[in-house]
C-alpha atoms as a PDB file:
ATOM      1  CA  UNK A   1       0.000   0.000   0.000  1.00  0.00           C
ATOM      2  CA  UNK A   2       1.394   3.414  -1.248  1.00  0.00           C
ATOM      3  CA  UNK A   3       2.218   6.202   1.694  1.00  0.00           C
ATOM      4  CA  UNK A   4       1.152   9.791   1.812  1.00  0.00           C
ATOM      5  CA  UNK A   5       4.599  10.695   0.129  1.00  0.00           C
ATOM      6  CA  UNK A   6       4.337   7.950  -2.580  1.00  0.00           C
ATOM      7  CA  UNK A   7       1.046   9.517  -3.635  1.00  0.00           C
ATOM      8  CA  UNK A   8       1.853  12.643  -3.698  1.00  0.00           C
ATOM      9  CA  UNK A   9       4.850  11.850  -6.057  1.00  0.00           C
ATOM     10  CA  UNK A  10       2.568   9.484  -8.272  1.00  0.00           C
ATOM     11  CA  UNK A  11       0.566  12.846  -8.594  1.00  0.00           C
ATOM     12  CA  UNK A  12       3.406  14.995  -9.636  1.00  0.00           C
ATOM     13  CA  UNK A  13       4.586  12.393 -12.317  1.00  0.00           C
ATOM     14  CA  UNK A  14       1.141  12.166 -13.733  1.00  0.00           C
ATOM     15  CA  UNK A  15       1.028  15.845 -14.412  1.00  0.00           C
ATOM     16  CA  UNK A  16       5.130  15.803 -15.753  1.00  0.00           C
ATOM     17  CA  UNK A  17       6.348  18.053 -13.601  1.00  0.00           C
ATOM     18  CA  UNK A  18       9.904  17.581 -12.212  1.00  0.00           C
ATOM     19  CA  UNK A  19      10.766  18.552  -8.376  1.00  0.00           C
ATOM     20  CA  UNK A  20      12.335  21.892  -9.575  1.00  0.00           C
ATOM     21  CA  UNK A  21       9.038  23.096 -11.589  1.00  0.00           C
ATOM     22  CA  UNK A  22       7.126  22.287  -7.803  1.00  0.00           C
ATOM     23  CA  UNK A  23       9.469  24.402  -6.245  1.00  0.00           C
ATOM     24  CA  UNK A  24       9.230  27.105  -8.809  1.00  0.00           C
ATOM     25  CA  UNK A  25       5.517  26.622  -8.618  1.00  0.00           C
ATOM     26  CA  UNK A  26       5.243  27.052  -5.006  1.00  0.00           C
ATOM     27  CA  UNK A  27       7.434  29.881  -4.943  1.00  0.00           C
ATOM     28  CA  UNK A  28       4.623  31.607  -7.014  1.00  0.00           C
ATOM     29  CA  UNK A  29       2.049  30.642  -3.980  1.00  0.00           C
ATOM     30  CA  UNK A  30       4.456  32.153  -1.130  1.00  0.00           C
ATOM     31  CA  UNK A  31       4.926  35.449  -3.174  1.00  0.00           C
ATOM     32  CA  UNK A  32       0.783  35.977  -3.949  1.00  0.00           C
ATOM     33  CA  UNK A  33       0.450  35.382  -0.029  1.00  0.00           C
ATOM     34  CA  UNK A  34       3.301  37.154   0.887  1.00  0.00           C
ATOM     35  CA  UNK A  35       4.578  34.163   3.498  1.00  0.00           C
ATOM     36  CA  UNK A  36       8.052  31.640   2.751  1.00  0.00           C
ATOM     37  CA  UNK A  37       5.863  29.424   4.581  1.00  0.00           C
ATOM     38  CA  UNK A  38       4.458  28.056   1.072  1.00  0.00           C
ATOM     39  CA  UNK A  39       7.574  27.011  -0.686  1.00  0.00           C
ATOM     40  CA  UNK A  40       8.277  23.828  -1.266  1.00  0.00           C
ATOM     41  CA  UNK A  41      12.405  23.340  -1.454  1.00  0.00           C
ATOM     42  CA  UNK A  42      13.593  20.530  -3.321  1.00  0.00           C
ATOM     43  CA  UNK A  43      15.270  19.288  -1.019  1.00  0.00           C
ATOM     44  CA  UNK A  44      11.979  19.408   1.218  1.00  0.00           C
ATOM     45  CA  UNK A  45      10.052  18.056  -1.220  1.00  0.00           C
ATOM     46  CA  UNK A  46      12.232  14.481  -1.699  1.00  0.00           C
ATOM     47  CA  UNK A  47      12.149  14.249   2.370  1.00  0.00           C
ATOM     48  CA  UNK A  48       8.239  13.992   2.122  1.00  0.00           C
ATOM     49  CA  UNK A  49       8.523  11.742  -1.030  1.00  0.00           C
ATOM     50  CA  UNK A  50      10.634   9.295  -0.126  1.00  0.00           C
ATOM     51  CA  UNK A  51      11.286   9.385   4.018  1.00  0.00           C
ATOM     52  CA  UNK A  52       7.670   9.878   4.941  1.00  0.00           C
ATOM     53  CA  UNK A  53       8.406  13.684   6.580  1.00  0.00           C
ATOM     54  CA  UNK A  54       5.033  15.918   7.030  1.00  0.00           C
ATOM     55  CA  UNK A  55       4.560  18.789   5.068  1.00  0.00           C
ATOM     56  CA  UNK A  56       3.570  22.045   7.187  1.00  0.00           C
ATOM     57  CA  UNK A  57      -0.343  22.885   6.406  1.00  0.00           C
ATOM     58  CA  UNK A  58       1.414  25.578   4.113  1.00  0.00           C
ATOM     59  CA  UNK A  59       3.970  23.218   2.203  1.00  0.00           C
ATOM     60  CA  UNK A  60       0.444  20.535   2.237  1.00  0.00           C
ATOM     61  CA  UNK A  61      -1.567  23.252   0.624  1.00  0.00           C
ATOM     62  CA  UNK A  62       1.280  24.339  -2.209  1.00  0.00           C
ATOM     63  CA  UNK A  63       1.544  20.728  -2.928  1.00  0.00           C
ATOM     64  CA  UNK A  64      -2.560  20.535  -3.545  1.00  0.00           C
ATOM     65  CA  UNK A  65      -2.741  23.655  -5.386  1.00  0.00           C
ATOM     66  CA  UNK A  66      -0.116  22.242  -7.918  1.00  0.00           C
ATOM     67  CA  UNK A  67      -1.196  18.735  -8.254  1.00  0.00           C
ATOM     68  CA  UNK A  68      -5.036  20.082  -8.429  1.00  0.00           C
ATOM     69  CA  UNK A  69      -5.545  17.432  -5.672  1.00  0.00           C
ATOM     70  CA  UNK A  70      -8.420  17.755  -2.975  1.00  0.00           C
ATOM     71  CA  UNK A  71      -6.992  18.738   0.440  1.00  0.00           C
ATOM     72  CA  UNK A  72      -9.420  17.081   2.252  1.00  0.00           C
ATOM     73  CA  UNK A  73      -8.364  13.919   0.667  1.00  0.00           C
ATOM     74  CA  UNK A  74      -4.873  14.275   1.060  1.00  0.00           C
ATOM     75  CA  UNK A  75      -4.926  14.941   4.680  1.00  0.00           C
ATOM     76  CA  UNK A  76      -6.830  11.729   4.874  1.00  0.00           C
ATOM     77  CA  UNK A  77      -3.202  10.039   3.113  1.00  0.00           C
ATOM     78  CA  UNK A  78      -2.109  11.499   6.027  1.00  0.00           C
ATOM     79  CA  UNK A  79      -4.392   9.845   8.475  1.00  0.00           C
ATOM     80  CA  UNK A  80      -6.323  12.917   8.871  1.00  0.00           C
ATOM     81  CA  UNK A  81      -9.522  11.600   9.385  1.00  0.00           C
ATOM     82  CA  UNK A  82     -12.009  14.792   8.533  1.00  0.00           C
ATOM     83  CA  UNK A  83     -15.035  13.097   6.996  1.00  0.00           C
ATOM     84  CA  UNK A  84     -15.058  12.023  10.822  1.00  0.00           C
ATOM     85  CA  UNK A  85     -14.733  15.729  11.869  1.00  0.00           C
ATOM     86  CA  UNK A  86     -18.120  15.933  13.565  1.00  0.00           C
ATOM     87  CA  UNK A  87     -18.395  12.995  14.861  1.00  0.00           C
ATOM     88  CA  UNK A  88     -14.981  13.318  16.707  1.00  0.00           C
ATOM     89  CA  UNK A  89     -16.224  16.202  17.675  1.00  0.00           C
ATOM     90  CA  UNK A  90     -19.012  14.844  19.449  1.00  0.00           C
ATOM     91  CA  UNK A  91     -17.125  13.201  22.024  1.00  0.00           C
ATOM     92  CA  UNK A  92     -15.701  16.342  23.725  1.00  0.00           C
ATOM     93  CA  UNK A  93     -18.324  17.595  25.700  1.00  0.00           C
ATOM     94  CA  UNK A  94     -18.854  21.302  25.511  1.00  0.00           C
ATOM     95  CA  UNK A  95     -20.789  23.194  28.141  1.00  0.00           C
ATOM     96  CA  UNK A  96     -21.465  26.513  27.185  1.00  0.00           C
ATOM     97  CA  UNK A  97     -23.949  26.495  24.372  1.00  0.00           C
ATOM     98  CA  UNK A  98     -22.596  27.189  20.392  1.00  0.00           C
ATOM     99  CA  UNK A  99     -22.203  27.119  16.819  1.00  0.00           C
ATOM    100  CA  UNK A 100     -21.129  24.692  14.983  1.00  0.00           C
ATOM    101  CA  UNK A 101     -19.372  25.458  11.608  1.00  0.00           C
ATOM    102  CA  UNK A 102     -18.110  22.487   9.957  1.00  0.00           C
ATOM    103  CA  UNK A 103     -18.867  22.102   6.548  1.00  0.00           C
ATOM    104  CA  UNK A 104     -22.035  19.832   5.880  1.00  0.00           C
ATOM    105  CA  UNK A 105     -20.590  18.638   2.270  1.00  0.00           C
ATOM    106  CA  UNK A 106     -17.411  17.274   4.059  1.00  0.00           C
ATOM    107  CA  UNK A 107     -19.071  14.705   6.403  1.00  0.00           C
ATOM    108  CA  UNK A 108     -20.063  11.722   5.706  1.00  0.00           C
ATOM    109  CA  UNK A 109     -22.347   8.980   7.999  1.00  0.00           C
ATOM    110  CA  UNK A 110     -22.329   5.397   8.515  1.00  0.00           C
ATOM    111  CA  UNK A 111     -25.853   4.449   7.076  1.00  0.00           C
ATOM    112  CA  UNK A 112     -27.872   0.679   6.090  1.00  0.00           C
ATOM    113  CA  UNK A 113     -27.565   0.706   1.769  1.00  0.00           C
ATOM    114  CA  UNK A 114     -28.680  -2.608   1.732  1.00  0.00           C
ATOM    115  CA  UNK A 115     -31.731  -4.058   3.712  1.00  0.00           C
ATOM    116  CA  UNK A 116     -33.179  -7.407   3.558  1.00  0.00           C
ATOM    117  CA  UNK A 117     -35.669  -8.155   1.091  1.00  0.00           C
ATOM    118  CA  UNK A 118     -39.377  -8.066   2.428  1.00  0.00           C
ATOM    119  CA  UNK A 119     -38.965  -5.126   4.953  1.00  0.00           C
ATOM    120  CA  UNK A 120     -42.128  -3.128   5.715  1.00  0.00           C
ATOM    121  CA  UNK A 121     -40.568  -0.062   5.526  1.00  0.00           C
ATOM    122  CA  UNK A 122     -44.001   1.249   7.051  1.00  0.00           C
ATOM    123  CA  UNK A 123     -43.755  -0.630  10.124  1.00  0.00           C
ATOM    124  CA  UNK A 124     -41.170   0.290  13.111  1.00  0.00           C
ATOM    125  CA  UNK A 125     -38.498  -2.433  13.467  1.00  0.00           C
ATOM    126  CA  UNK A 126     -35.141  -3.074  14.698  1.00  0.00           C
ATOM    127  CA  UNK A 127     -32.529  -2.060  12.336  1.00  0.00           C
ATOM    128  CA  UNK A 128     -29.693  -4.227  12.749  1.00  0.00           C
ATOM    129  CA  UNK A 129     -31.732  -7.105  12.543  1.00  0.00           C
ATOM    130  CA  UNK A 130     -32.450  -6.376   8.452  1.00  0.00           C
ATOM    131  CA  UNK A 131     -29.313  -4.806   7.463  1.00  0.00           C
ATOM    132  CA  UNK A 132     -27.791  -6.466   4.774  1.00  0.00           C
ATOM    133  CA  UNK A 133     -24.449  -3.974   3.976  1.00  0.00           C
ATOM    134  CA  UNK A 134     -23.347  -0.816   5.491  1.00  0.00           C
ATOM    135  CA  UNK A 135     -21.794   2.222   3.758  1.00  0.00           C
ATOM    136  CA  UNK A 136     -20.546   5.436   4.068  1.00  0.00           C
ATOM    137  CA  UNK A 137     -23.034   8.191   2.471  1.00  0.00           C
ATOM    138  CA  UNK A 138     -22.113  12.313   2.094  1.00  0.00           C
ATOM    139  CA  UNK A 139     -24.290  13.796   4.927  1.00  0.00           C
ATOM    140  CA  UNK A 140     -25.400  16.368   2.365  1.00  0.00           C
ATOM    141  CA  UNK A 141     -27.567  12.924   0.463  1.00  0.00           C
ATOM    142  CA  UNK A 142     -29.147  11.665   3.602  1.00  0.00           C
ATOM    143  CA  UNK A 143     -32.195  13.661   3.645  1.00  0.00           C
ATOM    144  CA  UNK A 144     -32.557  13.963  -0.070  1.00  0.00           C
ATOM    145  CA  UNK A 145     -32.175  18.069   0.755  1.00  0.00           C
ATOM    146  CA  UNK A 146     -29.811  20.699   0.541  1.00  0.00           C
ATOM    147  CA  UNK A 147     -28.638  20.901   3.901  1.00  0.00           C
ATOM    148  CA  UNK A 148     -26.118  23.749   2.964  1.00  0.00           C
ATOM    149  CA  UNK A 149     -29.252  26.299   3.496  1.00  0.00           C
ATOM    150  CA  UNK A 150     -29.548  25.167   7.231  1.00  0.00           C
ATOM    151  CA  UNK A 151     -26.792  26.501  10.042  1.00  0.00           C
ATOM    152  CA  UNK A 152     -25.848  24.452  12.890  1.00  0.00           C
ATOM    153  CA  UNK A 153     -25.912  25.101  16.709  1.00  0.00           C
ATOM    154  CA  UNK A 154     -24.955  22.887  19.866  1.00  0.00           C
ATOM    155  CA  UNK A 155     -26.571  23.153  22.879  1.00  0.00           C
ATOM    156  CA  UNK A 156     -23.796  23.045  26.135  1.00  0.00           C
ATOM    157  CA  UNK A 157     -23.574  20.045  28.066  1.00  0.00           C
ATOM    158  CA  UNK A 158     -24.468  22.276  30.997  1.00  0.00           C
ATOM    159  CA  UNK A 159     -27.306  24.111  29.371  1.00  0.00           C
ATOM    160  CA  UNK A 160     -30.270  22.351  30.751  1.00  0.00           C
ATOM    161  CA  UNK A 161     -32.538  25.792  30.510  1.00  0.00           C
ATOM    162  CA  UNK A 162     -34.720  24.594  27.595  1.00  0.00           C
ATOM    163  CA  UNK A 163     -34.695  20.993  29.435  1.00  0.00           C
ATOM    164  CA  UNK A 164     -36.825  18.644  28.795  1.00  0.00           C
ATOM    165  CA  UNK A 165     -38.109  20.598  25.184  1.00  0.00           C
ATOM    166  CA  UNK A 166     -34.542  20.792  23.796  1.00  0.00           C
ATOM    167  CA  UNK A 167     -31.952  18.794  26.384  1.00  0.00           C
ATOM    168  CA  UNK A 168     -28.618  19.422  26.953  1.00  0.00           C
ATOM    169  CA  UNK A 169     -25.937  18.267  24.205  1.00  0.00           C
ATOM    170  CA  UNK A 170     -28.613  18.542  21.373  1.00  0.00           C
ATOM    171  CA  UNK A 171     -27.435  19.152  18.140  1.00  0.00           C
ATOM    172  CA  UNK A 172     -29.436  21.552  16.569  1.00  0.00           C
ATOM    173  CA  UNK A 173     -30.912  22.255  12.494  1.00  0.00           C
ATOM    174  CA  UNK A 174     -30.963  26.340  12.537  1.00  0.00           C
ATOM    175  CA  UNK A 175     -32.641  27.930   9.805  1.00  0.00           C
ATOM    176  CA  UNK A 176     -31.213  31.492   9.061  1.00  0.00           C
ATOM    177  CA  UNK A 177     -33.839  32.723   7.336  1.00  0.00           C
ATOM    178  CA  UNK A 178     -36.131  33.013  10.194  1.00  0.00           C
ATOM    179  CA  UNK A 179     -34.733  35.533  11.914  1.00  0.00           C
ATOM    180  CA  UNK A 180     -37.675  37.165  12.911  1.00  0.00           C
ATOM    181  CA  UNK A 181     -38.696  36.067  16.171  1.00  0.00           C
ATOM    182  CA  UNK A 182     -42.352  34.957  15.780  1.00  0.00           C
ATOM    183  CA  UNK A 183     -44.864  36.463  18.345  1.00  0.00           C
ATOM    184  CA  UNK A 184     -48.067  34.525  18.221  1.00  0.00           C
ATOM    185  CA  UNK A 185     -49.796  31.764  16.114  1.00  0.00           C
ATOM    186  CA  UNK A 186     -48.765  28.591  18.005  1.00  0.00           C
ATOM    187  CA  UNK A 187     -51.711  26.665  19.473  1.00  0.00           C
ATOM    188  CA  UNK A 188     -49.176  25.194  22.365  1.00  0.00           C
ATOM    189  CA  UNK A 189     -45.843  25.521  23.962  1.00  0.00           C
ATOM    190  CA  UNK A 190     -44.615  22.655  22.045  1.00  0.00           C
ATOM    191  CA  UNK A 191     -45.577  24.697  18.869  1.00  0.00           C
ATOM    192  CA  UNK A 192     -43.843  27.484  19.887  1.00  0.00           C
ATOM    193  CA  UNK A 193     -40.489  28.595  17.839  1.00  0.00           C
ATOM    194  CA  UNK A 194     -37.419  28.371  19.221  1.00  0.00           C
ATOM    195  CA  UNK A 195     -34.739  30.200  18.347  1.00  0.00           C
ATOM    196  CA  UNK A 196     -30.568  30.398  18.083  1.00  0.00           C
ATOM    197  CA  UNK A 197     -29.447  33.797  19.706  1.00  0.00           C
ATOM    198  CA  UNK A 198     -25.984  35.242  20.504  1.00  0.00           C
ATOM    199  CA  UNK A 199     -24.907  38.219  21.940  1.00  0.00           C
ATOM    200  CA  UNK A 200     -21.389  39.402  23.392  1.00  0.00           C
ATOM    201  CA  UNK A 201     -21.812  36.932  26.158  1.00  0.00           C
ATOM    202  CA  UNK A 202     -22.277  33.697  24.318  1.00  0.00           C
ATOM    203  CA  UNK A 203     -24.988  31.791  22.481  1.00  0.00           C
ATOM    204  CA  UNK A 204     -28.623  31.032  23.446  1.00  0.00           C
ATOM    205  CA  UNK A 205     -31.187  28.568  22.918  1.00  0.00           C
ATOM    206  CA  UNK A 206     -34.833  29.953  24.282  1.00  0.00           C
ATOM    207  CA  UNK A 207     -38.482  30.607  23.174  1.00  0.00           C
ATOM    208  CA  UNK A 208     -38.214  34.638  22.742  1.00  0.00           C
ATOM    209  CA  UNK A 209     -40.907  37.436  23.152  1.00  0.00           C
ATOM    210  CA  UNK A 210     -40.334  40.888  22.180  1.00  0.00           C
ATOM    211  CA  UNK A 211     -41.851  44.094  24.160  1.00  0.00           C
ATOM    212  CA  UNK A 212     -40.419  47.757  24.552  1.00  0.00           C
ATOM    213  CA  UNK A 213     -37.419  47.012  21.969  1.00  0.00           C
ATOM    214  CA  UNK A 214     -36.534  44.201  25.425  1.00  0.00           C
ATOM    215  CA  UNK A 215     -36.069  40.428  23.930  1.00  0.00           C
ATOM    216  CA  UNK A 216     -36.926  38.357  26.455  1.00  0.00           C
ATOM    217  CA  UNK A 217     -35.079  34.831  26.275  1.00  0.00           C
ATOM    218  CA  UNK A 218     -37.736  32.323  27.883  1.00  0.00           C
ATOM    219  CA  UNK A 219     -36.545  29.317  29.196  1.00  0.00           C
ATOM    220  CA  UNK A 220     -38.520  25.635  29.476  1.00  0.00           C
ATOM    221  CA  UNK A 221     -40.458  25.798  33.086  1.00  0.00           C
ATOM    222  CA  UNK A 222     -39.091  22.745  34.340  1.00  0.00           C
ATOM    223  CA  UNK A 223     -35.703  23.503  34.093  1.00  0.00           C
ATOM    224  CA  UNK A 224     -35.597  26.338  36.797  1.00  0.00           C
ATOM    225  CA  UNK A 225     -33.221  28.589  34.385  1.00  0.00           C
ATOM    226  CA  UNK A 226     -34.395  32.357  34.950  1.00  0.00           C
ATOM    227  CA  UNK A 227     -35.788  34.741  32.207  1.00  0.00           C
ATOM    228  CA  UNK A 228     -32.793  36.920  30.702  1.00  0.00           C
ATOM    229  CA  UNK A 229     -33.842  40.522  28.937  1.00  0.00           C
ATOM    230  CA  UNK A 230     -31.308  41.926  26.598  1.00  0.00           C
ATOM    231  CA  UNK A 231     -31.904  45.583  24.813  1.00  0.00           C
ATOM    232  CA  UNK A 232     -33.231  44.369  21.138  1.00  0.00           C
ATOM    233  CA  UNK A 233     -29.813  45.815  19.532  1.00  0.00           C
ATOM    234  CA  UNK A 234     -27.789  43.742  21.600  1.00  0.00           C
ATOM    235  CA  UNK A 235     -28.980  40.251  20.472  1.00  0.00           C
ATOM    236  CA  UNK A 236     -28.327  38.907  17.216  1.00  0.00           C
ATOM    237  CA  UNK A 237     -31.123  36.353  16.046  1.00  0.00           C
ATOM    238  CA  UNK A 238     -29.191  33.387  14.268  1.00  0.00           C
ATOM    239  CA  UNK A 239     -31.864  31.596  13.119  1.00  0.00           C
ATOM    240  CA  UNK A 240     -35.278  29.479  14.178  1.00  0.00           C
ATOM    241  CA  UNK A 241     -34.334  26.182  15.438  1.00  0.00           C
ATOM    242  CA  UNK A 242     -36.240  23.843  13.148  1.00  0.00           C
ATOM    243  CA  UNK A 243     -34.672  19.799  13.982  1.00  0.00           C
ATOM    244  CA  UNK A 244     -32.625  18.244  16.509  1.00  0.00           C
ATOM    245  CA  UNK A 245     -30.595  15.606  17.555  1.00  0.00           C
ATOM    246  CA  UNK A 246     -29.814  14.235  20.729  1.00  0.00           C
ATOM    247  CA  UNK A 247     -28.758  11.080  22.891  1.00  0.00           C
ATOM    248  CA  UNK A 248     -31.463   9.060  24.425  1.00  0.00           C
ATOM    249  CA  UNK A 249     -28.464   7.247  26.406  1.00  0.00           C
ATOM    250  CA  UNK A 250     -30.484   8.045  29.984  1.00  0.00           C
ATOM    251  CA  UNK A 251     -27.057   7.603  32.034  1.00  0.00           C
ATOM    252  CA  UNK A 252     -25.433   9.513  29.975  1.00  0.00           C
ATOM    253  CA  UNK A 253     -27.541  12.501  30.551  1.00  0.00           C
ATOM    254  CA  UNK A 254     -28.245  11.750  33.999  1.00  0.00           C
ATOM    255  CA  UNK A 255     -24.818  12.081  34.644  1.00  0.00           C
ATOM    256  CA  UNK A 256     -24.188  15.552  32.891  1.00  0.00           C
ATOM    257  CA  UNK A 257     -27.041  16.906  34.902  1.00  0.00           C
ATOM    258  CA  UNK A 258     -26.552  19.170  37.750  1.00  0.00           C
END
């Protein structure tokens, strides 16, 4: 099996360019950015084609730019796993509240491509009981929609004020074109819109009313979180929260609770 280096000089010799034309290449990237950083010295360049050295993330880059390579892809040659970005991600627990902004077209999820034959798709039943063949599928082709129109938010580990509606460590679907905060027309509180906030002191998750140019943040009733009031020019609406995600692990959340 070929190393990071080995493909990286298959790529060069593909496109006919000899180690001098990289370095004259890359010498061209350093002087449009103005930073040494980019060049790639000869010398440099056999180290990470034949004794497995690392390219900086600027020598890395260079390298991509020249051998119109993806960089994604080549950081993966590196064992650079970033299709598994988010999901890494989702084992650090975070507890203030916050965005998220990877890159939706970048991720990619373990999902069933093959089930058994005969399924009643329109009955509930246990997945890994009719799973023929698993496969990796681009996040963005899950839902059959274009997911790039939706931001992302996560709610902090400690942020049990919209608890139970929206619990702690739920991964939220924020659409940024609902911005304006939605005053009446829900026949419940379960109907009600939620909505992605942030001002200087962080990021907020709340039901909202607006009086007096006040926004009022409005947490869930159970979770005993108090109502905060913020000038209307000091908030910045993200978005409405429109999906979520979250575990249903019960230790798991009894144990982050305070």
């Amino acid at each position: 099996m070929e190393d990071a280096g080995q493909r990286l000089r298959r790529a060069r010799e593909r496109l006919d360019l000899r180690v001098r034309d990289v370095e004259i290449a890359s010498q061209k990237i350093a002087e449009r950015h103005n930073n040494k950083e980019f060049i790639v010295m000869i010398s440099r360049l056999s180290d990470i084609e034949n004794h497995g050295t690392l390219p900086s993330i600027y020598r890395l880059y260079s390298l991509c730019c020249i051998y119109r390579l993806d960089l994604h892809e080549v950081l993966g040659w590196f064992g650079v796993p970033v299709a598994s970005l988010a999901s890494d991600a989702g084992m650090i627990p975070i507890g203030k509240t916050h965005s998220v902004d990877f890159d939706p077209d970048a991720a990619e999820v373990l999902l069933p491509i093959s089930l058994n034959p005969g399924v009643d798709l329109k009955r509930t039943f246990f997945v890994s009981e009719v799973v023929q063949r698993w496969g990796k599928l681009p996040l963005a082709l899950v839902s059959g929609a274009d997911i790039r129109r939706y931001r992302y938010g996560f709610v902090g580990t400690d942020d049990w004020s919209m608890s139970p509606a929206v619990p702690a460590g739920s991964l939220l679907v924020i659409d940024d074109t609902k911005r304006r905060i939605q005053l009446n027309g829900w026949r419940n509180q379960s109907e009600r819109p939620i909505y992605f906030l942030q001002n200087r002191e962080g990021f907020y998750c709340r039901w909202c009313s607006v009086k007096d140019g006040i926004v009022s943040l409005i947490p869930d009733p159970s979770s005993d979180a108090p109502v905060l009031s913020f000038p209307v020019d000091e908030i910045d609406v993200i978005g409405q929260v429109v999906g979520l995600a979250l575990s249903l692990d019960p230790e798991k959340r009894r144990r982050n609770r305070p």
